[in-house]
Protein backbone atom coordinates (compact mmCIF):
# COMPACT_ATOMS: atom_id res chain seq x y z
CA UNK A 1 -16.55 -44.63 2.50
CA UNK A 2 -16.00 -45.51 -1.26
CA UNK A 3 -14.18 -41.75 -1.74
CA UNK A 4 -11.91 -42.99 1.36
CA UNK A 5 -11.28 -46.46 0.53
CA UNK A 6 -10.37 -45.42 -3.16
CA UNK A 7 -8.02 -42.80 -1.78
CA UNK A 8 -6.09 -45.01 0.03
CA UNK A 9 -6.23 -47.72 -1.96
CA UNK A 10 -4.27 -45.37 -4.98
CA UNK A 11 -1.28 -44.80 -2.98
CA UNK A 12 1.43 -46.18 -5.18
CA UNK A 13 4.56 -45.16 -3.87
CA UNK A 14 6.10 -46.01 -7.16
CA UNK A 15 3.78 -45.29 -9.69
CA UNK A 16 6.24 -42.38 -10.77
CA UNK A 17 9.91 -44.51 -10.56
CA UNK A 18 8.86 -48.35 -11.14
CA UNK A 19 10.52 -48.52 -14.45
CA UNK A 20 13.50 -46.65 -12.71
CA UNK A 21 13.63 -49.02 -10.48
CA UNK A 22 13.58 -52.01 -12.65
CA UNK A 23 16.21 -50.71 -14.52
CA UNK A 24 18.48 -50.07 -11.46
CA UNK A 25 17.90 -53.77 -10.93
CA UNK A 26 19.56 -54.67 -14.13
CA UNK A 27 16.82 -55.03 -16.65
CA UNK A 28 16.39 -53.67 -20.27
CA UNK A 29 13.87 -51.45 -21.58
CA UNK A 30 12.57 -54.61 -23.62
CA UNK A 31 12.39 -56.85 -20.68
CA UNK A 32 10.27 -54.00 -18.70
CA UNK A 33 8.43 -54.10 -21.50
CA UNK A 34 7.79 -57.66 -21.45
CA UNK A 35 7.31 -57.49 -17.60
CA UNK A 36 4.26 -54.43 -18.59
CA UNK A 37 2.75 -57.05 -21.30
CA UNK A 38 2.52 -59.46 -18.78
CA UNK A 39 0.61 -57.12 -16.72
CA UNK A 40 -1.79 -56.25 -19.43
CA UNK A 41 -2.01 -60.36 -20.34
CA UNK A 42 -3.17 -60.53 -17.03
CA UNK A 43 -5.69 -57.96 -17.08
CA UNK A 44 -6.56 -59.24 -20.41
CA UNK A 45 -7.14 -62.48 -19.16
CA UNK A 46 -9.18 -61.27 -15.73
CA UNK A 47 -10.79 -58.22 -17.00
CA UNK A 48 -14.21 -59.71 -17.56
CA UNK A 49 -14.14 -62.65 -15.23
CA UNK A 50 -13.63 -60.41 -12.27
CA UNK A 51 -16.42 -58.17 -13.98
CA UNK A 52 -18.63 -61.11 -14.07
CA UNK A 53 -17.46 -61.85 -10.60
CA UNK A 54 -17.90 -58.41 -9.35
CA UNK A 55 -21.65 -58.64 -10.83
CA UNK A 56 -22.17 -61.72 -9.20
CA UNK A 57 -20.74 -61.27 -5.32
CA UNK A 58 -21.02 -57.84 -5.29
CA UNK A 59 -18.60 -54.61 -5.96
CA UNK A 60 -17.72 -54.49 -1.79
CA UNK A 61 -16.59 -58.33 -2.17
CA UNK A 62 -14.69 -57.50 -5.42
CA UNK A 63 -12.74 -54.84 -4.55
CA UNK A 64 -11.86 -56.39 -1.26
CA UNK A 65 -10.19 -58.92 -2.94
CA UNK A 66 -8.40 -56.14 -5.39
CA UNK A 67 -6.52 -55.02 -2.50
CA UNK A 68 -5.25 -58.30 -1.35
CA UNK A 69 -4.23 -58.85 -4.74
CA UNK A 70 -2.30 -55.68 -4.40
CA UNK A 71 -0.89 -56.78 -1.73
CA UNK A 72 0.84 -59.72 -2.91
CA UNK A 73 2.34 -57.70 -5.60
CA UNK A 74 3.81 -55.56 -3.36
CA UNK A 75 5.44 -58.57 -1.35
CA UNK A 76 6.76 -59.87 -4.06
CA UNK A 77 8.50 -56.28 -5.42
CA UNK A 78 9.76 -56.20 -1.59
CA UNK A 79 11.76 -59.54 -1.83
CA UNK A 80 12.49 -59.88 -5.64
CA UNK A 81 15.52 -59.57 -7.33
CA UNK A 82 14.70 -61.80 -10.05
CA UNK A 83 13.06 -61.33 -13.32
CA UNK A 84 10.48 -64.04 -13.30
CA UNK A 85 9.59 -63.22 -9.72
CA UNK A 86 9.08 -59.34 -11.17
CA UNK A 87 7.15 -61.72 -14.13
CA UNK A 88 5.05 -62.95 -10.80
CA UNK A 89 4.49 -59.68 -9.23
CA UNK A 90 2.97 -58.59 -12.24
CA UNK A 91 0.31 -60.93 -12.40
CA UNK A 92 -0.62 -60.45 -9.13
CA UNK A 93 -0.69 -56.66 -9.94
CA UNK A 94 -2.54 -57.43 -13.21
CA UNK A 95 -5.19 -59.36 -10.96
CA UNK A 96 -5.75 -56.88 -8.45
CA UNK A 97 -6.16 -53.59 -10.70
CA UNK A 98 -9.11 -55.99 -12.81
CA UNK A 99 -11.17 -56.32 -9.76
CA UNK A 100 -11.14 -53.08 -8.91
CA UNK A 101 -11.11 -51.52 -12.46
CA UNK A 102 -14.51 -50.40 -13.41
CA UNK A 103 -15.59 -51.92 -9.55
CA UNK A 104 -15.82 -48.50 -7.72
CA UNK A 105 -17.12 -46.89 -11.05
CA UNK A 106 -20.35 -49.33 -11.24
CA UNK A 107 -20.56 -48.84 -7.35
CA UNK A 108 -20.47 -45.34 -7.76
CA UNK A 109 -22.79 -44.86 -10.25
CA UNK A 110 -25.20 -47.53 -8.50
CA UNK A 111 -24.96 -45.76 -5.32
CA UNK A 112 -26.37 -42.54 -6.78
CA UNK A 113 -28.80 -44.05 -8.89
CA UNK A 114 -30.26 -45.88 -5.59
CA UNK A 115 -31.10 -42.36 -4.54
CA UNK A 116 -32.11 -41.27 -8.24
CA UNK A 117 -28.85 -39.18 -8.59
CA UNK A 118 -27.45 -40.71 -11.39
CA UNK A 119 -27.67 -36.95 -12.80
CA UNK A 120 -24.85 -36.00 -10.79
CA UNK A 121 -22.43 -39.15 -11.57
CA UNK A 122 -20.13 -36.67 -13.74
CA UNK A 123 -19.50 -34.55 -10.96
CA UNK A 124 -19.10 -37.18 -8.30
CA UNK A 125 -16.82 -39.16 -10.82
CA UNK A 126 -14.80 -36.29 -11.17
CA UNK A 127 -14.32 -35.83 -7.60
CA UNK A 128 -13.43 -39.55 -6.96
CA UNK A 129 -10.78 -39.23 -9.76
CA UNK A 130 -9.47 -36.29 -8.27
CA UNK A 131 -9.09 -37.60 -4.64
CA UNK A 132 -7.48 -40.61 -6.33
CA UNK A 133 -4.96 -38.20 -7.74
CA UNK A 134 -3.94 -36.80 -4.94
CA UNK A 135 -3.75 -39.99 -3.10
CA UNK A 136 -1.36 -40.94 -5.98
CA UNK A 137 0.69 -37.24 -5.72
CA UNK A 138 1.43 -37.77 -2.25
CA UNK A 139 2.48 -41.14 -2.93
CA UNK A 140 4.67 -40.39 -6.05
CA UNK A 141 6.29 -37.37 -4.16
CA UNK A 142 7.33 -39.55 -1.15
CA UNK A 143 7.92 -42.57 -3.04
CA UNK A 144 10.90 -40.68 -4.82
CA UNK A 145 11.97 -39.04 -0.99
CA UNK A 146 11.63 -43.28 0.09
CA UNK A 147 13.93 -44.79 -2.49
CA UNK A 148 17.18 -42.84 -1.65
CA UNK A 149 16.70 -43.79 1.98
CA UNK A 150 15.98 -47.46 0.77
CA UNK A 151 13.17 -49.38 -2.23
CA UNK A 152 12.03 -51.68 0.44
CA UNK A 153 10.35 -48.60 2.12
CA UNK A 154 8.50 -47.76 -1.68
CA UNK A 155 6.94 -51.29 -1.00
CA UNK A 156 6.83 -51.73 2.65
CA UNK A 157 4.28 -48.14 2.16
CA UNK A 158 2.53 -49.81 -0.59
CA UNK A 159 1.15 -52.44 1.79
CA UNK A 160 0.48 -50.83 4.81
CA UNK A 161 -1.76 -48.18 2.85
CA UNK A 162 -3.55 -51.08 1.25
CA UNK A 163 -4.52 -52.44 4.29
CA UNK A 164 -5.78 -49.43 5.42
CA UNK A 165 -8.32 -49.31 2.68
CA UNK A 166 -9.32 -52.99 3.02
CA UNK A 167 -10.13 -51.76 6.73
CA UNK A 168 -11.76 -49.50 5.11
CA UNK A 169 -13.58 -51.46 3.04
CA UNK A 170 -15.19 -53.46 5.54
CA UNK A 171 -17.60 -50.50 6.26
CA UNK A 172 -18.78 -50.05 2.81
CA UNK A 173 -22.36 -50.05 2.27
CA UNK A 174 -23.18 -51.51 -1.30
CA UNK A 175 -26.35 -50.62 -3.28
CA UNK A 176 -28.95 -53.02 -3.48
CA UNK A 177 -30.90 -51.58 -6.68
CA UNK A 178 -32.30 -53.75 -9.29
CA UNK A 179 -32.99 -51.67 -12.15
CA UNK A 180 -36.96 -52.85 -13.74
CA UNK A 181 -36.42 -55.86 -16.47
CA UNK A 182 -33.34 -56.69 -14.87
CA UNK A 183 -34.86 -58.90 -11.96
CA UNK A 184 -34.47 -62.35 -13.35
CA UNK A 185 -30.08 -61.89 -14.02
CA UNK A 186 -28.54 -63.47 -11.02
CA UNK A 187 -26.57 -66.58 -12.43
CA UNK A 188 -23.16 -65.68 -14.24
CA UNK A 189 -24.96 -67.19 -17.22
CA UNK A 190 -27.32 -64.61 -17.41
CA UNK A 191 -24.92 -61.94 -16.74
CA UNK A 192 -22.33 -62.63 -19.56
CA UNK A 193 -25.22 -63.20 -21.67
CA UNK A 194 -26.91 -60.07 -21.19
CA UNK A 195 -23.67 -58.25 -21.56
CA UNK A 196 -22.96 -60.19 -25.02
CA UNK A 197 -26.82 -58.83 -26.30
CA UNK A 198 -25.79 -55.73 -25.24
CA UNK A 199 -22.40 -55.41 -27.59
CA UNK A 200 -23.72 -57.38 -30.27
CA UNK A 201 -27.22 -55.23 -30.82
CA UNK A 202 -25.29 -51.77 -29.72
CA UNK A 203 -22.69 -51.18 -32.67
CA UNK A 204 -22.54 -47.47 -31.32
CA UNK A 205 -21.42 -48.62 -28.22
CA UNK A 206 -18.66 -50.53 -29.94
CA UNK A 207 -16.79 -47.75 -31.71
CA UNK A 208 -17.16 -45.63 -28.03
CA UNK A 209 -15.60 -48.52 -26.56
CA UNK A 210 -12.84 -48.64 -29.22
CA UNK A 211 -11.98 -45.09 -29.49
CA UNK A 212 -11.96 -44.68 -25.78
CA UNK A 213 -9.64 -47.96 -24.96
CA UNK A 214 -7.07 -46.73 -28.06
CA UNK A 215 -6.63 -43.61 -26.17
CA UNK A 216 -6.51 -44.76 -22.52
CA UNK A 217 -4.15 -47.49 -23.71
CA UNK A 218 -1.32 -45.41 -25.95
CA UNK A 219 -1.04 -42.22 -23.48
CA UNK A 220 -0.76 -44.96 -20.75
CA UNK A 221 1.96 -46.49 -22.34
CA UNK A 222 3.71 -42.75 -23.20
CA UNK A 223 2.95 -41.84 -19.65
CA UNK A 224 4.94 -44.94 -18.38
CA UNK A 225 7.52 -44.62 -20.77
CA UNK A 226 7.90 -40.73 -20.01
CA UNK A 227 9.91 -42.32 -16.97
CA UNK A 228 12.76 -43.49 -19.26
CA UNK A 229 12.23 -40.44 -21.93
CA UNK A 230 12.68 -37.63 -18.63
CA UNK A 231 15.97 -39.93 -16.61
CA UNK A 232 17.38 -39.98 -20.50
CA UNK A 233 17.76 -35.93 -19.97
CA UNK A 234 19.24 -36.21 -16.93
CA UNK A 235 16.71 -36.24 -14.76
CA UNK A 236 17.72 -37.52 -10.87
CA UNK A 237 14.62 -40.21 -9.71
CA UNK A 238 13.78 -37.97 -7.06
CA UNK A 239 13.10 -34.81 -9.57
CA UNK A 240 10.58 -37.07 -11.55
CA UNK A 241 9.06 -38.17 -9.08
CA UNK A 242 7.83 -34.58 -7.91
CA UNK A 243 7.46 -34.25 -11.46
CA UNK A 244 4.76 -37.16 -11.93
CA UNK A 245 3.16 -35.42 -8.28
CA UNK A 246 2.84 -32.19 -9.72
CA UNK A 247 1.31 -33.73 -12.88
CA UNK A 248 -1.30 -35.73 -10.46
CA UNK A 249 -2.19 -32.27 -8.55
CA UNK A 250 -3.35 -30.69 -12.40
CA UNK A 251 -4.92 -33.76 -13.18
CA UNK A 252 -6.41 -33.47 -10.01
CA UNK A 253 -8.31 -30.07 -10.93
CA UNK A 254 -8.71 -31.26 -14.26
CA UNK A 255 -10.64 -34.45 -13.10
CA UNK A 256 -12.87 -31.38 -11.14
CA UNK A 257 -13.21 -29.27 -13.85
CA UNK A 258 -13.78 -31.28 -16.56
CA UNK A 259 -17.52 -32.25 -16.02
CA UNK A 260 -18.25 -29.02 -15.75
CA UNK A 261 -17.14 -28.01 -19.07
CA UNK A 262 -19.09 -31.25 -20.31
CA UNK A 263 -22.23 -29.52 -18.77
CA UNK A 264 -21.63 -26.50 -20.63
CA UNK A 265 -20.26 -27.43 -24.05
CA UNK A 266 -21.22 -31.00 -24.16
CA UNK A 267 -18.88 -34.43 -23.89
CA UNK A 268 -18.60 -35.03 -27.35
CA UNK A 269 -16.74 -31.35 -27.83
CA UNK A 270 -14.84 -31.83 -24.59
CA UNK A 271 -13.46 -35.20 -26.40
CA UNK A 272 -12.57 -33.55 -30.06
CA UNK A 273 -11.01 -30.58 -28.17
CA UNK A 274 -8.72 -32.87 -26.01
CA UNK A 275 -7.80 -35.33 -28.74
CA UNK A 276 -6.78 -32.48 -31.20
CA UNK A 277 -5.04 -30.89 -28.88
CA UNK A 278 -3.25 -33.88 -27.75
CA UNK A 279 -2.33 -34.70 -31.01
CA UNK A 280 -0.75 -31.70 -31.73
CA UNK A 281 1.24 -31.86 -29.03
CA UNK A 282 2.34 -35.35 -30.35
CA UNK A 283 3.96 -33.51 -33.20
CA UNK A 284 6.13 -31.30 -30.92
CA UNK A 285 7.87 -33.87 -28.95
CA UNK A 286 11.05 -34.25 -31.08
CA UNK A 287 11.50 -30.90 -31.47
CA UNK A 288 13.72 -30.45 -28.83
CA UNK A 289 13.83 -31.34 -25.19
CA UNK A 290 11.63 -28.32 -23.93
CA UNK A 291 9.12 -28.68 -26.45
CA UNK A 292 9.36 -32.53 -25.05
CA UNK A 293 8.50 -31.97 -21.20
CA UNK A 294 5.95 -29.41 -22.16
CA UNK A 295 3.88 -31.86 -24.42
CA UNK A 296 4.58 -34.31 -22.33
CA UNK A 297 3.29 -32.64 -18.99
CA UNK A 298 -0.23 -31.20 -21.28
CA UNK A 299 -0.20 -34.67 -22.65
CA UNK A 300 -1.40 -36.55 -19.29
CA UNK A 301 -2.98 -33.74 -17.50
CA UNK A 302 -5.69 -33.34 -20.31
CA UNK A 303 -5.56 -37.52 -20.45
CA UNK A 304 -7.72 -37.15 -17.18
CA UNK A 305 -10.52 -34.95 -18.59
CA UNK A 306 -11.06 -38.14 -21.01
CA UNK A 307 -11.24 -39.97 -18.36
CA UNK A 308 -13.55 -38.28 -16.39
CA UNK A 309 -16.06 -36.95 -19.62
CA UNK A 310 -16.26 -40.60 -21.10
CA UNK A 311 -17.03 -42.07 -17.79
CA UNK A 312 -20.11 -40.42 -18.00
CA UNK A 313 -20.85 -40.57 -21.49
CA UNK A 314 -20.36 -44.89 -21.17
CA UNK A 315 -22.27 -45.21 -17.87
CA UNK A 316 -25.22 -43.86 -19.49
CA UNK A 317 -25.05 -46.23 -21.95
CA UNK A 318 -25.42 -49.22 -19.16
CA UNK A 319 -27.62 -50.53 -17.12
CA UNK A 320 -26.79 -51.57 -13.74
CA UNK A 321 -26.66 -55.32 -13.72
CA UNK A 322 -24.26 -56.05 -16.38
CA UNK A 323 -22.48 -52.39 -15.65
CA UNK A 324 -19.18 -53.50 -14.10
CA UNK A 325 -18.72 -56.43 -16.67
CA UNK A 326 -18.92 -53.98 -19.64
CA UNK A 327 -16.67 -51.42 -18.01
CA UNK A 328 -14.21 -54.83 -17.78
CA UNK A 329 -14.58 -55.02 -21.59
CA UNK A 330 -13.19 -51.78 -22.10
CA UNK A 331 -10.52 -52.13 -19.62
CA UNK A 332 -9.57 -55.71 -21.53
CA UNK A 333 -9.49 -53.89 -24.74
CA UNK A 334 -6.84 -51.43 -22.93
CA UNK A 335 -5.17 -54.15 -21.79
CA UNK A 336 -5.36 -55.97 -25.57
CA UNK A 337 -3.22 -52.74 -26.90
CA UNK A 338 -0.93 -52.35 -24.01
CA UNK A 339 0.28 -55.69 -24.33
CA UNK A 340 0.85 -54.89 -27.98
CA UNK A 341 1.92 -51.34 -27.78
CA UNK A 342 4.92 -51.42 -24.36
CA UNK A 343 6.86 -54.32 -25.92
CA UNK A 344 6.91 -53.38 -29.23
CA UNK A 345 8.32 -49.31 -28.48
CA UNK A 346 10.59 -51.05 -25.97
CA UNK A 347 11.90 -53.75 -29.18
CA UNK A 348 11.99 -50.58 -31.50
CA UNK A 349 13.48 -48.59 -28.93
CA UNK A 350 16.59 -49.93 -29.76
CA UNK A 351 16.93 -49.02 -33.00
CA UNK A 352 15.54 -45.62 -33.24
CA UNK A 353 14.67 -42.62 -31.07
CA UNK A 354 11.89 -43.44 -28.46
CA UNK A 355 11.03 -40.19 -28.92
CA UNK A 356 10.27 -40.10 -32.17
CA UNK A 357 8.39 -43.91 -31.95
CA UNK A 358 6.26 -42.30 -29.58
CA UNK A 359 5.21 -39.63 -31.57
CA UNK A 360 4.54 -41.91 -34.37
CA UNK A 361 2.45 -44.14 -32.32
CA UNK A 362 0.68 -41.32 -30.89
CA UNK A 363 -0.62 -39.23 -33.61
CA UNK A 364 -2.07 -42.67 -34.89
CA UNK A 365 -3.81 -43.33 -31.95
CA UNK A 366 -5.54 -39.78 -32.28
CA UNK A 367 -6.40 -40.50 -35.45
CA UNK A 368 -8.17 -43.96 -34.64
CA UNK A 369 -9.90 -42.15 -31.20
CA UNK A 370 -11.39 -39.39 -33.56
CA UNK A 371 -12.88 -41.74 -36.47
CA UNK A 372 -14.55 -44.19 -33.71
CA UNK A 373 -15.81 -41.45 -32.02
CA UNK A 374 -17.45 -39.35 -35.10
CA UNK A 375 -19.09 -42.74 -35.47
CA UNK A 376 -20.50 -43.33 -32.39
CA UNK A 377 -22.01 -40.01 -32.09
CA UNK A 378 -23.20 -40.45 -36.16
CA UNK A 379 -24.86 -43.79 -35.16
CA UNK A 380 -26.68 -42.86 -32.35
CA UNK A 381 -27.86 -39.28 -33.75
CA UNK A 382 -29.22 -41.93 -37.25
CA UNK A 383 -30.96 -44.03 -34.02
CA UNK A 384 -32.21 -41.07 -32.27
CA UNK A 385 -34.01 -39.91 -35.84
CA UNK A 386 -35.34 -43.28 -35.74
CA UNK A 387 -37.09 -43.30 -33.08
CA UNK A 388 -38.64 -39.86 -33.43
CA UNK A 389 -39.81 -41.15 -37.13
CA UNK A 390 -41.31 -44.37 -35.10
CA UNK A 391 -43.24 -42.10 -32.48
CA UNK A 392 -44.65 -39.71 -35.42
């Protein structure tokens, strides 16, 4: 039931054209980008409350009220023509995606460690993500087919297929383990207090978060911005739309994939691998404008085997209790750099070549993801000696 609620829940009929659309209704690049910073304010704001939240009433609860969440936003996009309603929508949006945001990944990885399968969350993460994907390829390819007949029919989708998985979601089964040690955390006290002991006597798990969240956050940003980048080479709405769908179908397999090549080679490679490679396709994006649509296609298909590989690598790291308020940490520190990073290349936009700002921004971000991650791997290898020392 979670792999069917979570596929319909992902169909976002303009994932692929939003910033298209805002455009068409007469706003700037900068004021899409303040409308994106409100959105990551938002989750900012709610990322660990509704963790907390989603620890304390439970993930079916939590992402129940994700959806309705999603719902309003999608009213509001369907009757809008006004900037601060758009300003609105977006917190609504921003509301929704933190309840849900690191929700079904706790639930997953709950449900299988219930049944002592926690072994085999890299695989079952990977085919979650990729029935997500598809959910959102379907969506992106119609939602492109829906706005020449008419937008209200991008949003009028949006809702129906969130109602479906709230329907949905009333037949969820949640886990009911309580891991040993972690009997006595029940009040929202406890919870945000273990969570706090946690990050503050964990410094590895700090520089995983931050090299993970400065990746997730800058591709998410290029991947947005990619609308604006393709529509700039003449590029119909429509044609990017089956772009972003084809995308999703690779990142699809990818999300598949992925953990197997974890299994084989180990995360940590998987993660160097992808970021160099990413970054070198940073470089080759002002080249021209093929060299541009190839990086950028590479660019966010590989994104999802990060996705999939550190999922693993950070639910290892938790324990069950306090698991979907940490994953809300990492999704506020994505939200911390979003808000930073979509304003400021929509501002610089304007006086230089997106292209080349993205780039810029990029490479750096590559650089920061590899650093943080060399040193969460050399802390924990240094604790890991430790202990063996201790034991002799």
């Amino acid at each position: 039931m979670l792999y069917a609620t979570g596929f319909m829940g992902n169909f976002f009929f303009e994932r692929g054209i939003w910033i298209l659309y805002l455009s068409s209704m007469g706003l700037s690049l900068f004021q899409i980008g303040i409308l994106q910073s409100v959105l990551s304010a938002t989750m900012f704001v709610m990322e660990m409350p509704t963790g907390v939240i989603s620890d304390k009433i439970g993930r079916k609860r939590a992402l129940l009220l994700g959806h309705i969440f999603l719902i309003f936003y999608f009213s509001v996009f369907l009757v809008s023509t006004d900037f601060w309603l758009f300003f609105l929508g977006h917190v609504f949006y921003g509301i929704g995606l933190s309840f849900i945001s690191g929700t079904d990944q706790a639930m997953l990885y709950d449900s299988l460690k219930e049944q002592k399968l926690e072994h085999k969350y890299g695989k079952s993460i990977g085919y979650y993500n990729a029935l997500v994907i598809t959910a959102l390829a379907l969506s992106m390819a119609m939602g492109g087919f829906l706005s020449e007949l008419s937008w209200n029919y991008v949003f009028v989708a949006g809702i129906v297929t969130q109602i479906i998985a709230m329907i949905i979601n009333l037949f969820l089964k949640p886990p009911s383990i309580v891991e040993s040690g972690d009997e006595g955390v029940s009040s929202i006290k406890d919870i945000v207090g273990e969570a706090k002991e946690f990050i503050t006597f964990n410094g590895a798990f700090r520089f995983l978060v931050i090299s993970i969240s400065t990746f997730v956050a800058i591709t998410s940003v290029f991947y947005m911005y990619g609308q604006e980048l393709l529509n700039q080479q003449g590029m119909s709405v429509k044609n990017i739309s089956l772009l972003f769908a084809g995308m999703a179908i690779i990142q699809a397999v990818v999300s598949i994939l992925s953990p197997q090549l974890a299994d084989r080679y180990s995360g940590k490679k998987v993660l160097i691998i992808t970021f160099l490679t990413i970054g070198f396709l940073y470089l080759l994006i002002p080249i021209n404008n093929i060299f541009l649509l190839v990086s950028f296609i590479i660019i966010n298909c590989m994104f999802e085997a990060v996705g999939v590989v550190s999922s693993k690598i950070i639910n290892d790291e938790l324990n069950s209790k306090t698991r979907a308020t940490l994953l809300s940490l990492i999704s506020l520190l994505d939200s911390i750099l979003m808000f930073l990073a979509f304003p400021l290349i929509g501002f610089l936009a304007g006086y230089a070549d997106i292209s080349l700002i993205l780039t810029v921004i990029g490479v750096a971000s590559i650089i920061i993801s590899c650093f943080t991650l060399f040193k969460f791997y050399k802390i924990k290898t240094l604790h890991s000696n430790e202990k063996v020392k201790t034991n002799i």
